[in-house]
N, C-alpha and C. Protein backbone atom coordinates (compact mmCIF):
# COMPACT_ATOMS: atom_id res chain seq x y z
N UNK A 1 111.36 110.95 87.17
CA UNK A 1 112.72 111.01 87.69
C UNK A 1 112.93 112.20 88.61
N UNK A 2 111.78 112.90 88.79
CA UNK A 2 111.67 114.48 89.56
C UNK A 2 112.24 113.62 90.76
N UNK A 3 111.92 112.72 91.69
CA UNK A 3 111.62 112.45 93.35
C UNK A 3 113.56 112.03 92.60
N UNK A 4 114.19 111.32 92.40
CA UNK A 4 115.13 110.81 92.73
C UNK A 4 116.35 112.13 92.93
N UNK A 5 115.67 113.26 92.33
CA UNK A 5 116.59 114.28 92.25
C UNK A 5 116.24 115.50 93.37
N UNK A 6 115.00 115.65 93.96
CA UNK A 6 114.25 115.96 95.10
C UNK A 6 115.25 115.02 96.65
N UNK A 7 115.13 114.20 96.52
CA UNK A 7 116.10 113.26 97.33
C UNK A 7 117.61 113.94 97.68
N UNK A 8 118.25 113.49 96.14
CA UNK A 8 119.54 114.02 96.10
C UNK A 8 119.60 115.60 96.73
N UNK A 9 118.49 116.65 96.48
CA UNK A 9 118.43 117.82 97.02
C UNK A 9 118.61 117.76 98.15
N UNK A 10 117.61 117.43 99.23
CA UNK A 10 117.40 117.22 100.41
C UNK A 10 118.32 116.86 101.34
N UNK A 11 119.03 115.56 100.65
CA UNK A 11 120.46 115.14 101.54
C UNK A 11 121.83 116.51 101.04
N UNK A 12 121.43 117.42 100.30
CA UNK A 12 122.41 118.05 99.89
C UNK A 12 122.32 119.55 100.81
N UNK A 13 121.33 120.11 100.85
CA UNK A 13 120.83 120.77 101.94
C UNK A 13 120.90 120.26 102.91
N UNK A 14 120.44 119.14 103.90
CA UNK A 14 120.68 118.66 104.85
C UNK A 14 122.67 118.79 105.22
N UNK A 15 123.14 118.43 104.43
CA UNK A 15 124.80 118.70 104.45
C UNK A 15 124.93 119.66 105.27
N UNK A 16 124.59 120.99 104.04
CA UNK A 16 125.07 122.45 104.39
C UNK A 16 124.97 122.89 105.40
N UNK A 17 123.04 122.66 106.27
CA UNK A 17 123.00 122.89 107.71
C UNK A 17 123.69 121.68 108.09
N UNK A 18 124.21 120.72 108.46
CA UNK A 18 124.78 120.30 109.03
C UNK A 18 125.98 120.99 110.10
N UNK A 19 126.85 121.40 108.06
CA UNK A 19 128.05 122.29 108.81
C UNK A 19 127.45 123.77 109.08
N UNK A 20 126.88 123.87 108.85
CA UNK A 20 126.17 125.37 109.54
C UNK A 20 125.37 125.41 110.67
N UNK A 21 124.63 124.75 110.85
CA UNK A 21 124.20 124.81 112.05
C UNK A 21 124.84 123.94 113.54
N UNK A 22 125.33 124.47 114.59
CA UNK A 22 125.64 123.31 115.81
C UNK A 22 124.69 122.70 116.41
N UNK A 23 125.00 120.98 116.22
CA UNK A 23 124.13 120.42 116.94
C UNK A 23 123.45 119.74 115.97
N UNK A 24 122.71 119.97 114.88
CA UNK A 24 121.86 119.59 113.71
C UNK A 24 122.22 118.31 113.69
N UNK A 25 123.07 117.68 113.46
CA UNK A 25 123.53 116.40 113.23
C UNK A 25 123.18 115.56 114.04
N UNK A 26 123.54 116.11 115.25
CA UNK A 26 123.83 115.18 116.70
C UNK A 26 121.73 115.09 117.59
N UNK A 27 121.50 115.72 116.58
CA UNK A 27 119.46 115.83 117.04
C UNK A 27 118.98 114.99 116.12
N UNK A 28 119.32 114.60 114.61
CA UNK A 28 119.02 114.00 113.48
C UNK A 28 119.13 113.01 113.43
N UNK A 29 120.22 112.78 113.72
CA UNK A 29 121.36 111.35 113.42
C UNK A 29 120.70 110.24 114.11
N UNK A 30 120.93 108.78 113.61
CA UNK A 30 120.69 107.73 114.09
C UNK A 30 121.50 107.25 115.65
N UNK A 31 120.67 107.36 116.60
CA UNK A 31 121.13 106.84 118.09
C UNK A 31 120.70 105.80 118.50
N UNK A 32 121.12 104.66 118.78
CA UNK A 32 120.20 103.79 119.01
C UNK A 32 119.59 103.73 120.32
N UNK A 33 120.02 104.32 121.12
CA UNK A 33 119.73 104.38 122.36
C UNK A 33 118.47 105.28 122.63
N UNK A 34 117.91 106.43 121.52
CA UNK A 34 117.40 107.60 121.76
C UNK A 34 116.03 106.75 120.76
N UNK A 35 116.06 105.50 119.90
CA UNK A 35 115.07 105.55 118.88
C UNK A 35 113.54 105.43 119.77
N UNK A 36 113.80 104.82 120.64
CA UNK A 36 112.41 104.98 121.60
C UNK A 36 111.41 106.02 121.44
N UNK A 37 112.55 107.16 121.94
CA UNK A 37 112.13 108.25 122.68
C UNK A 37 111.74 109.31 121.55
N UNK A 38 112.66 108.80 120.19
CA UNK A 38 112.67 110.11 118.84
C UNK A 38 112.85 108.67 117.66
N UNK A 39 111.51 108.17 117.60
CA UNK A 39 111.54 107.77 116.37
C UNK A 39 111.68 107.83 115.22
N UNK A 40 111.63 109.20 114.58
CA UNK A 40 111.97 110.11 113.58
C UNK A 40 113.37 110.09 113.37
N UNK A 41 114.55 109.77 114.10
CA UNK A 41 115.75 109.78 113.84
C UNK A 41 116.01 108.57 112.95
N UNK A 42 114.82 107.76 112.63
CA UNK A 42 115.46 106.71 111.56
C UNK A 42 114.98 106.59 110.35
N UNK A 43 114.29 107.90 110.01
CA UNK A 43 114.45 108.89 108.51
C UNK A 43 115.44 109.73 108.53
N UNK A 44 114.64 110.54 109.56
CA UNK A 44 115.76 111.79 109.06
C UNK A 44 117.16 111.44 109.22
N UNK A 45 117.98 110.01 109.63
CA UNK A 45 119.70 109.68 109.30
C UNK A 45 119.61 109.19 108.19
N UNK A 46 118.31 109.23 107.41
CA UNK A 46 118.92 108.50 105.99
C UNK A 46 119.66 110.04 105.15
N UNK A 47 119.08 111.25 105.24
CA UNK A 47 119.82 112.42 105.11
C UNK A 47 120.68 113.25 105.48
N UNK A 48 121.63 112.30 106.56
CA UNK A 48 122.46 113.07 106.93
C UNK A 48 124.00 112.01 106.15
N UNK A 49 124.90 112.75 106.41
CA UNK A 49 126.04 112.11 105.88
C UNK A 49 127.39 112.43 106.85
N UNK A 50 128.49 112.17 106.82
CA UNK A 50 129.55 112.29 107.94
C UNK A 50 130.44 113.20 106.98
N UNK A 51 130.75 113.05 105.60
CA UNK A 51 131.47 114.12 105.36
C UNK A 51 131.35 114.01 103.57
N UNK A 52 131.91 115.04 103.10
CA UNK A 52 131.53 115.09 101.72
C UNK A 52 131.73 113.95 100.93
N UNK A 53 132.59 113.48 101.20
CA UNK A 53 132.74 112.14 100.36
C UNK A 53 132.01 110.75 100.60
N UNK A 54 131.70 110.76 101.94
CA UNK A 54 130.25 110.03 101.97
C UNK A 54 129.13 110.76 101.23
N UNK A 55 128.78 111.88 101.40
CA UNK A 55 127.47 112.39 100.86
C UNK A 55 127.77 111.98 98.97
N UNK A 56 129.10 112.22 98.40
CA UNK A 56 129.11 112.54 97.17
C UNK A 56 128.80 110.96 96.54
N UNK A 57 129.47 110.41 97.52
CA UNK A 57 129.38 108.87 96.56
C UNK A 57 127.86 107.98 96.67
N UNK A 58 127.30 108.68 97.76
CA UNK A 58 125.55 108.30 98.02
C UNK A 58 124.97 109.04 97.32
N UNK A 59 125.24 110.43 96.83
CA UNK A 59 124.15 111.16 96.15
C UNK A 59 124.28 110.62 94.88
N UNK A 60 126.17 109.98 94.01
CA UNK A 60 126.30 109.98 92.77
C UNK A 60 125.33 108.76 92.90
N UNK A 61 125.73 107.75 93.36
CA UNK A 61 124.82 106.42 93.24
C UNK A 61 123.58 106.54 92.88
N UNK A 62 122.56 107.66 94.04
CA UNK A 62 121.39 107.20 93.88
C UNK A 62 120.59 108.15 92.75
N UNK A 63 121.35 109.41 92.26
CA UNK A 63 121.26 110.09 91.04
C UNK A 63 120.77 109.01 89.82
N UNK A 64 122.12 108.29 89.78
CA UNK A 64 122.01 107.39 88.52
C UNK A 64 120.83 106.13 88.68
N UNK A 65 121.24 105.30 89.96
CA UNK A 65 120.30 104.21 90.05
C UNK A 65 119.09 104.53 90.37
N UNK A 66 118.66 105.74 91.13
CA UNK A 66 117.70 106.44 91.83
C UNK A 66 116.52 107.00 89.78
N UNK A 67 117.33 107.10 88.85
CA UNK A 67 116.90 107.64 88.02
C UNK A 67 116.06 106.68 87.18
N UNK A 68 117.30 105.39 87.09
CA UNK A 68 116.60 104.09 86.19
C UNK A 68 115.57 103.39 86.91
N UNK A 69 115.77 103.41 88.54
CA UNK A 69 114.84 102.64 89.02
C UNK A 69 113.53 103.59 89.02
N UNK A 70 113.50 104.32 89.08
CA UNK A 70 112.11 105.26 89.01
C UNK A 70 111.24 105.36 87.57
N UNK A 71 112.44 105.25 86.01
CA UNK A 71 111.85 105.38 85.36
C UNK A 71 111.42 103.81 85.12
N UNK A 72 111.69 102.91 85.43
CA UNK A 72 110.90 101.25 85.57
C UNK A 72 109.52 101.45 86.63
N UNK A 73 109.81 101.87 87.72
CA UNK A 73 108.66 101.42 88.50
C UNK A 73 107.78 102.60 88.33
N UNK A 74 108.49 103.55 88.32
CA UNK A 74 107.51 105.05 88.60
C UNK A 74 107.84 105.55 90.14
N UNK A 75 107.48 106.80 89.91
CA UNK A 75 107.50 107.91 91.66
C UNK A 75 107.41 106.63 92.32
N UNK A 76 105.72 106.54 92.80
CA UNK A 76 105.71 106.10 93.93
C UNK A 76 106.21 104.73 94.11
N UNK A 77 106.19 103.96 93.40
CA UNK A 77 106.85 102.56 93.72
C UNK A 77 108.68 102.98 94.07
N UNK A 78 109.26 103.48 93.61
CA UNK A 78 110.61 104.14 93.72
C UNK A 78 110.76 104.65 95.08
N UNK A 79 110.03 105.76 94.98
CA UNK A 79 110.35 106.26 96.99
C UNK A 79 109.67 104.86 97.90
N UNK A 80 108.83 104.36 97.49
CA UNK A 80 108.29 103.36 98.79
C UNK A 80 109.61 102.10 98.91
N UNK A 81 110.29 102.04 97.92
CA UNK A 81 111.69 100.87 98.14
C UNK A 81 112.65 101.94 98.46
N UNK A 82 112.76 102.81 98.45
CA UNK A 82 113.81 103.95 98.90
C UNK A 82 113.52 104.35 100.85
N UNK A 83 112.37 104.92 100.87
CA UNK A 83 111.73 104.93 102.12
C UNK A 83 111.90 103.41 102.99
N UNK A 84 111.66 102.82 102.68
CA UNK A 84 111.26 101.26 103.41
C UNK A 84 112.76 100.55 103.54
N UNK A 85 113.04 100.77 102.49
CA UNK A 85 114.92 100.39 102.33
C UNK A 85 115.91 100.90 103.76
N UNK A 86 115.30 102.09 103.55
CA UNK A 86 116.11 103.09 104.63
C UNK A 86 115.63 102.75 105.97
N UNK A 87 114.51 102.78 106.41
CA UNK A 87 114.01 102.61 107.69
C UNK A 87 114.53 101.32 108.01
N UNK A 88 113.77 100.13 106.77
CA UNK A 88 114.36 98.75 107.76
C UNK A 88 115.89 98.70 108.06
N UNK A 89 116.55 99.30 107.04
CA UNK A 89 118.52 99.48 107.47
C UNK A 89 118.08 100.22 108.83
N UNK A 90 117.74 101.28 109.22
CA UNK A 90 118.08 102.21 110.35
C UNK A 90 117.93 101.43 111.30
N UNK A 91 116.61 100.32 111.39
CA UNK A 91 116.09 99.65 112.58
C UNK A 91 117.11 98.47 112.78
N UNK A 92 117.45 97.89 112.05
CA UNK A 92 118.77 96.88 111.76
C UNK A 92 120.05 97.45 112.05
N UNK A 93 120.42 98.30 111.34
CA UNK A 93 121.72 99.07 112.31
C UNK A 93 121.78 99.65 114.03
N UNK A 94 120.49 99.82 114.51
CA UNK A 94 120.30 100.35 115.97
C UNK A 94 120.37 99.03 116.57
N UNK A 95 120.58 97.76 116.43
CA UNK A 95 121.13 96.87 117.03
C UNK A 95 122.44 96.15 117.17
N UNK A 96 123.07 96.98 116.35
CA UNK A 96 124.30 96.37 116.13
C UNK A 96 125.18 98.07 116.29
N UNK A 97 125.05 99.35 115.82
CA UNK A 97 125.63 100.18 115.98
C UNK A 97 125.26 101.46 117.34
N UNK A 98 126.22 102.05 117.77
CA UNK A 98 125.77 102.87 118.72
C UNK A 98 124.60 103.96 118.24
N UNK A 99 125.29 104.34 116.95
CA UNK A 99 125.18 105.31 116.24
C UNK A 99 125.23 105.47 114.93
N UNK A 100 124.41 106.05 113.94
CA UNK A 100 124.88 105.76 112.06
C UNK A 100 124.06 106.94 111.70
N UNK A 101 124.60 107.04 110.34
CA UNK A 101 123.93 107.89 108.99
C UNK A 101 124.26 107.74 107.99
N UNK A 102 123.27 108.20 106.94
CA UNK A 102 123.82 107.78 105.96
C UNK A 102 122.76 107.48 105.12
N UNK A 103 122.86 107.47 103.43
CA UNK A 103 121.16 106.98 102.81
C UNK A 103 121.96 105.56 102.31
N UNK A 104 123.00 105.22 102.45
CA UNK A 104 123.88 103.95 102.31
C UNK A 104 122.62 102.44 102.26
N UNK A 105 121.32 102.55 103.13
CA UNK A 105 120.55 101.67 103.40
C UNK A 105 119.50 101.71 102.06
N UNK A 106 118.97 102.90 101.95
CA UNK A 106 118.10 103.23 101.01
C UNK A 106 118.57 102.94 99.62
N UNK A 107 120.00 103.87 99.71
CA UNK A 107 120.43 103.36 98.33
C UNK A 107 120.67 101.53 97.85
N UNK A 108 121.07 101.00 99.16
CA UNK A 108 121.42 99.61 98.50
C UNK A 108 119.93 98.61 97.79
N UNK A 109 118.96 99.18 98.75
CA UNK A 109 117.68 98.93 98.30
C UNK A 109 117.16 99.10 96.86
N UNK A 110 117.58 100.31 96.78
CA UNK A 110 117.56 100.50 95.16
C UNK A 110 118.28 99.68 94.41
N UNK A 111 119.32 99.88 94.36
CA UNK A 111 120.30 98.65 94.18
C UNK A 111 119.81 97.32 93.70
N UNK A 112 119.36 96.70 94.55
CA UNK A 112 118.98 95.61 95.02
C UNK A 112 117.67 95.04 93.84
N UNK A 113 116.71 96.43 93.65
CA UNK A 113 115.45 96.29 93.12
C UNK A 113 115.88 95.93 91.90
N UNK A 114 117.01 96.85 91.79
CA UNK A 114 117.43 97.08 89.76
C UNK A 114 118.27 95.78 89.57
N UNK A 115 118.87 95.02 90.58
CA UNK A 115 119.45 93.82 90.21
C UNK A 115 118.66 92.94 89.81
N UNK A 116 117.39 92.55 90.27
CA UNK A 116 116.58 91.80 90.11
C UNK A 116 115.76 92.28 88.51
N UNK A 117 115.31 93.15 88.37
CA UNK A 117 114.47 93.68 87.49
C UNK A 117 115.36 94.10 86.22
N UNK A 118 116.65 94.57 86.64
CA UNK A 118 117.59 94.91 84.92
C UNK A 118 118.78 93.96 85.61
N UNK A 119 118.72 92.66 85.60
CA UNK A 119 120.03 91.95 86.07
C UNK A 119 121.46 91.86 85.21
N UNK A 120 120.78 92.08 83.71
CA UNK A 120 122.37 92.44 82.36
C UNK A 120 122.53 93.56 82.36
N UNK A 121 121.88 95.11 82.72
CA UNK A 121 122.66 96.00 82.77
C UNK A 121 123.92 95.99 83.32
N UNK A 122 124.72 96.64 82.93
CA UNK A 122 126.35 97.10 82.27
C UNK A 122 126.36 97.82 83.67
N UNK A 123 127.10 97.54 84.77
CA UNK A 123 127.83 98.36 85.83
C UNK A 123 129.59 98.27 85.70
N UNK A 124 129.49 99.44 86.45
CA UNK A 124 131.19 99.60 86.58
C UNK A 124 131.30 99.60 88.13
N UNK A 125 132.14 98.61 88.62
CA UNK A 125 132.77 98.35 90.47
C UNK A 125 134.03 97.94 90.10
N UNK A 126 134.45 99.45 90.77
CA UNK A 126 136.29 99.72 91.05
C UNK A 126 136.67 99.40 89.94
N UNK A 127 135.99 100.17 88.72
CA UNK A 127 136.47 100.41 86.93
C UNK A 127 136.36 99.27 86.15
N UNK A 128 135.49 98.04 86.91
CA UNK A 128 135.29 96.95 86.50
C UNK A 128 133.99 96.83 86.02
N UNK A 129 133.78 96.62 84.44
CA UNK A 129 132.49 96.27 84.10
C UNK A 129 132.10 95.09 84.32
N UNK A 130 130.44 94.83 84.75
CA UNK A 130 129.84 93.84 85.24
C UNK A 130 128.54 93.39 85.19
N UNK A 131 127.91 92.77 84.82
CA UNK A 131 126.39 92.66 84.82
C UNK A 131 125.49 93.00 86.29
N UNK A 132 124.83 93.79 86.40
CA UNK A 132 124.15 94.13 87.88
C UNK A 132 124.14 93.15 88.79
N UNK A 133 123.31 91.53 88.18
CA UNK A 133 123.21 90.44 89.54
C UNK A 133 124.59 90.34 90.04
N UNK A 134 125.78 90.50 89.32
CA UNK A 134 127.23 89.87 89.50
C UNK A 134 127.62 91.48 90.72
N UNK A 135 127.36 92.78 89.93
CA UNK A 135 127.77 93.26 91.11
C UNK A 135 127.02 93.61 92.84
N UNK A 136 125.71 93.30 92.26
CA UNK A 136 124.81 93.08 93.65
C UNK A 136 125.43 91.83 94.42
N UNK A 137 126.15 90.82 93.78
CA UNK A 137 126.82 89.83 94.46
C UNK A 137 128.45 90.37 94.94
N UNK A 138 128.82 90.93 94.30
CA UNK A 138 129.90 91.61 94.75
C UNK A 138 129.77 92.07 95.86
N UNK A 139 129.07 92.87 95.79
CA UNK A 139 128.54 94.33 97.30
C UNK A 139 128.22 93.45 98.82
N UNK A 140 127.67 92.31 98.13
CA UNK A 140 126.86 91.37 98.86
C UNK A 140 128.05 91.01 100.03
N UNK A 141 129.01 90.42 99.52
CA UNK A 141 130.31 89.32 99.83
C UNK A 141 130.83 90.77 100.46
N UNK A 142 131.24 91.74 99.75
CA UNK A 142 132.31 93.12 100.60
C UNK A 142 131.50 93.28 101.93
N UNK A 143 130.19 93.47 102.02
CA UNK A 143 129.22 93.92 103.24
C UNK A 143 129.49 92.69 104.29
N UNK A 144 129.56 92.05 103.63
CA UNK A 144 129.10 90.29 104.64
C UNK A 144 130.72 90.61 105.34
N UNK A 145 131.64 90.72 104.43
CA UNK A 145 133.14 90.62 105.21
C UNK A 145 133.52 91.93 106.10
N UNK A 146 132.93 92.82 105.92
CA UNK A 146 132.90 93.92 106.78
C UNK A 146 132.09 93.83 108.18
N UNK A 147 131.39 92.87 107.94
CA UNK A 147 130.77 92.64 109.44
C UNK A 147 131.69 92.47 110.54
N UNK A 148 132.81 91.59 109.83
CA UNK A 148 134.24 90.65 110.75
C UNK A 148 135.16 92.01 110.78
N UNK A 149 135.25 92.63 110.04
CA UNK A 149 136.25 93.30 109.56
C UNK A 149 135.65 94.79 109.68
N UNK A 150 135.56 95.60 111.42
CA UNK A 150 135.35 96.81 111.48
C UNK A 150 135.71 97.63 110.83
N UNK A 151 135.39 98.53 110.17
CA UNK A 151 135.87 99.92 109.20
C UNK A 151 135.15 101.23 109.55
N UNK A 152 134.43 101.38 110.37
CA UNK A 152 133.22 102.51 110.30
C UNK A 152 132.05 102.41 109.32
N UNK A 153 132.23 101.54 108.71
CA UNK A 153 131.17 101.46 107.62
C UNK A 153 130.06 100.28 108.31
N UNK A 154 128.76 100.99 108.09
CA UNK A 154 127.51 100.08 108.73
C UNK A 154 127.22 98.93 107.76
N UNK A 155 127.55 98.17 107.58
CA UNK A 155 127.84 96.94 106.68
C UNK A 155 126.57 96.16 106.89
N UNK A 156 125.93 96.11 107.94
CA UNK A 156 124.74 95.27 108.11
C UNK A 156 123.55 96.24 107.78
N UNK A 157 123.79 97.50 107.53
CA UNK A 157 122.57 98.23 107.05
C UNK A 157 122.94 98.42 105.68
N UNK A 158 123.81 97.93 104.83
CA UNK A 158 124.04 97.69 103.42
C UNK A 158 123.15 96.40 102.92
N UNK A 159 123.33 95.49 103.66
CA UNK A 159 123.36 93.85 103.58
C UNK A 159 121.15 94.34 103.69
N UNK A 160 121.11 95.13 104.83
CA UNK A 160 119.59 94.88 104.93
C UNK A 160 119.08 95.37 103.71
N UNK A 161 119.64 96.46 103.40
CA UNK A 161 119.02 97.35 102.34
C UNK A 161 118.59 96.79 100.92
N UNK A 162 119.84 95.89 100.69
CA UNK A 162 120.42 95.03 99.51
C UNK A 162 119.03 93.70 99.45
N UNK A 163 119.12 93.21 100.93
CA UNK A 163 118.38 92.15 100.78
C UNK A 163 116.55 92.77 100.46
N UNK A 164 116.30 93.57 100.91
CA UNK A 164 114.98 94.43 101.16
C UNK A 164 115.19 94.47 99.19
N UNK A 165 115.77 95.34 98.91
CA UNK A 165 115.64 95.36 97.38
C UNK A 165 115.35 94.41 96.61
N UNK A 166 115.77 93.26 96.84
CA UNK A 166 116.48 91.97 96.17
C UNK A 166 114.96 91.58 96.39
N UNK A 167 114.19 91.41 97.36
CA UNK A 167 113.00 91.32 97.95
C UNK A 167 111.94 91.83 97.10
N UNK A 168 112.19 93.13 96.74
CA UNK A 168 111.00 93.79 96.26
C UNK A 168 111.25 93.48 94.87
N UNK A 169 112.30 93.72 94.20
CA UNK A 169 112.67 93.23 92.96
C UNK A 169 111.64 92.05 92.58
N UNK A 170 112.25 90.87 93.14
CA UNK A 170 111.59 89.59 92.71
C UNK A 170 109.84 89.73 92.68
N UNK A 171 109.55 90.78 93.75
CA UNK A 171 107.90 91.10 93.95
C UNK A 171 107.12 91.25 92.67
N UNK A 172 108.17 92.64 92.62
CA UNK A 172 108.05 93.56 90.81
C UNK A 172 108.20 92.61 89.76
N UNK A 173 108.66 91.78 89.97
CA UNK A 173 109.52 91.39 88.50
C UNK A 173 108.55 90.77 87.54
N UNK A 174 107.66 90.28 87.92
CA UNK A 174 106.58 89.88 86.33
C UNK A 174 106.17 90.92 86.01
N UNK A 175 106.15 92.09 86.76
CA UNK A 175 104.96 93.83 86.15
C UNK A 175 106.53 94.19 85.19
N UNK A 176 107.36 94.52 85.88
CA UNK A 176 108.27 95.38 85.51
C UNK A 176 109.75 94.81 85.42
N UNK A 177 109.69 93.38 85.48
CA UNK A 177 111.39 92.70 84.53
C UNK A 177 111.57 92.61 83.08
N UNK A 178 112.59 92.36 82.91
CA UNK A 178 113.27 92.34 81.44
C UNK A 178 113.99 90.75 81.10
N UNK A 179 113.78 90.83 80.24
CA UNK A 179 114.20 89.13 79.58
C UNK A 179 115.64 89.67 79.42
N UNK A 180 116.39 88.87 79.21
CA UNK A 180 118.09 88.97 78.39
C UNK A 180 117.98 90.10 77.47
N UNK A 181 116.87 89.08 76.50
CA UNK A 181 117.07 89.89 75.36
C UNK A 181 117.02 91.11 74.92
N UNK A 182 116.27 91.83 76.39
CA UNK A 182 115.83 92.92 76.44
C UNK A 182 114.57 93.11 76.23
N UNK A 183 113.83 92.32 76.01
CA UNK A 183 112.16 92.20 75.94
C UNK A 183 111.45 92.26 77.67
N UNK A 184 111.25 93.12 77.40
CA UNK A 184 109.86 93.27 78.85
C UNK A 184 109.28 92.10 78.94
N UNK A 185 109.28 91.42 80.00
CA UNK A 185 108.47 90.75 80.75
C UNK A 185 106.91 90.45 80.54
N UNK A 186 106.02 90.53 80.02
CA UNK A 186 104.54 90.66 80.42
C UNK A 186 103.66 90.14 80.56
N UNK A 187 103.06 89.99 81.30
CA UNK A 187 102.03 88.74 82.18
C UNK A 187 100.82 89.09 81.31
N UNK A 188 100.42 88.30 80.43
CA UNK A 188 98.92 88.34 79.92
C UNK A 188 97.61 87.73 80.42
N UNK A 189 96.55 88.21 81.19
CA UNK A 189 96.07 87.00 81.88
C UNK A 189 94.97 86.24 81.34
N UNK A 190 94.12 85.77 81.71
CA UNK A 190 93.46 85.37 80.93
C UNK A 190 92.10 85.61 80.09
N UNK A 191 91.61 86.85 80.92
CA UNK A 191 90.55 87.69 80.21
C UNK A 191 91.19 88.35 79.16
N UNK A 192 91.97 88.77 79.24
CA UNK A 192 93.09 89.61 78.15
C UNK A 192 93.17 88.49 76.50
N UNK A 193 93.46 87.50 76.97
CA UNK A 193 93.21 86.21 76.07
C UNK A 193 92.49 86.15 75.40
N UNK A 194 91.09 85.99 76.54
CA UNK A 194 90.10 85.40 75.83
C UNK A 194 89.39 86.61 74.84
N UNK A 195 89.93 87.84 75.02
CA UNK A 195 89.24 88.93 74.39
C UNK A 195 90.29 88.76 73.48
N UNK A 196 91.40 88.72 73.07
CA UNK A 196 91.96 88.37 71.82
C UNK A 196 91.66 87.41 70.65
N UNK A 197 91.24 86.31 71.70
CA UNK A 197 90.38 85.36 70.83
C UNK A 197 89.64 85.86 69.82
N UNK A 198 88.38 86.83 70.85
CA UNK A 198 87.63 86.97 70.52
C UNK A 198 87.10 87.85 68.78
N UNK A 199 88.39 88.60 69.14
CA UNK A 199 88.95 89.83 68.07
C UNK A 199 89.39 89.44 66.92
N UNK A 200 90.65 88.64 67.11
CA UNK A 200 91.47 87.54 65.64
C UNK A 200 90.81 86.61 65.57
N UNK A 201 90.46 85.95 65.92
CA UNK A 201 90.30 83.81 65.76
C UNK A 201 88.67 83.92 65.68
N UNK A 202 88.26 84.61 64.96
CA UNK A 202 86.74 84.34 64.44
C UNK A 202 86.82 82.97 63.37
């Protein structure tokens, strides 16, 4: 759970120079016009944020989901749907926005993974408890109507992020899903078998 809180650091520092340093933002930040020339701007906008209350409600998110999904997959499977989440949102938003930031992409990815892989965990959206697939469908329908419905919010780098998760989820899901009941998933194959055989059924 070290990387999900390494993360949360990074975009939290990234903040501070933000407002401390001039300019930091506007060299970082997602341009779509500039990704050619500075490909790197579609990481480094997954760490930038527009103001504290964007940063707070992306860092609380990916604290918590950033924590469960890591302790299911592990480090590296965790940052590679976090990483990959984020980039394909950045490359998906540079066609549709002038400009964005935000880990809004990365996080939905996460999101996305844990819907598939813990789909009865217990969420709360707008103080409403909910089973995960129901609120990954929620998020789903708010993003989709925000496309029509400008707000400043990059709605199609939610939707990518979400779907990218939803994606990897189903990938994961015989290593690392959960039944209802709460029983792990586990694929036994068939050497595994036949050496059981071999052990009991004399």
């Amino acid at each position: 759970m070290y990387s999900t809180f390494i993360l949360v650091g990074i975009a939290v520092v990234a903040f501070v120079i933000q407002n401390v340093v001039g300019g930091f933002t506007q060299s970082f930040a997602l341009v779509s016009a500039d990704v050619l020339s500075r490909p790197w701007i579609l990481v480094t906008s997954i760490f930038l944020h527009g103001d504290i209350a964007h940063l707070l409600y992306n860092m609380l998110g990916l604290a918590l989901f950033g924590m469960v999904l890591e302790s299911i997959v592990g480090r590296k499977q965790f940052l590679a749907v976090f990483f990959s989440g984020g980039l394909l949102a950045a490359i998906g938003s540079s066609f549709l926005y002038s400009a964005a930031l935000g880990a809004s992409g990365a996080l939905m990815a996460v999101l996305g993974t844990i819907a598939v892989l813990r789909p009865h965990m217990q969420v709360f959206v707008s103080f409403i408890p909910m089973p995960m697939w129901v609120a990954a469908g929620f998020w789903a329908v708010g993003d989709f109507v925000g496309l029509f419905v400008p707000s400043g919010v990059a709605n199609l780098a939610h939707l990518i992020g979400l779907g990218f998760g939803l994606g990897v989820g189903f990938y994961l899901r015989k290593e690392f899903g959960q039944l209802r009941s709460g029983r792990e998933i586990y694929h036994v194959d068939e050497k595994e078998f036949e050496d059981w055989e071999k052990k009991w059924m004399k």
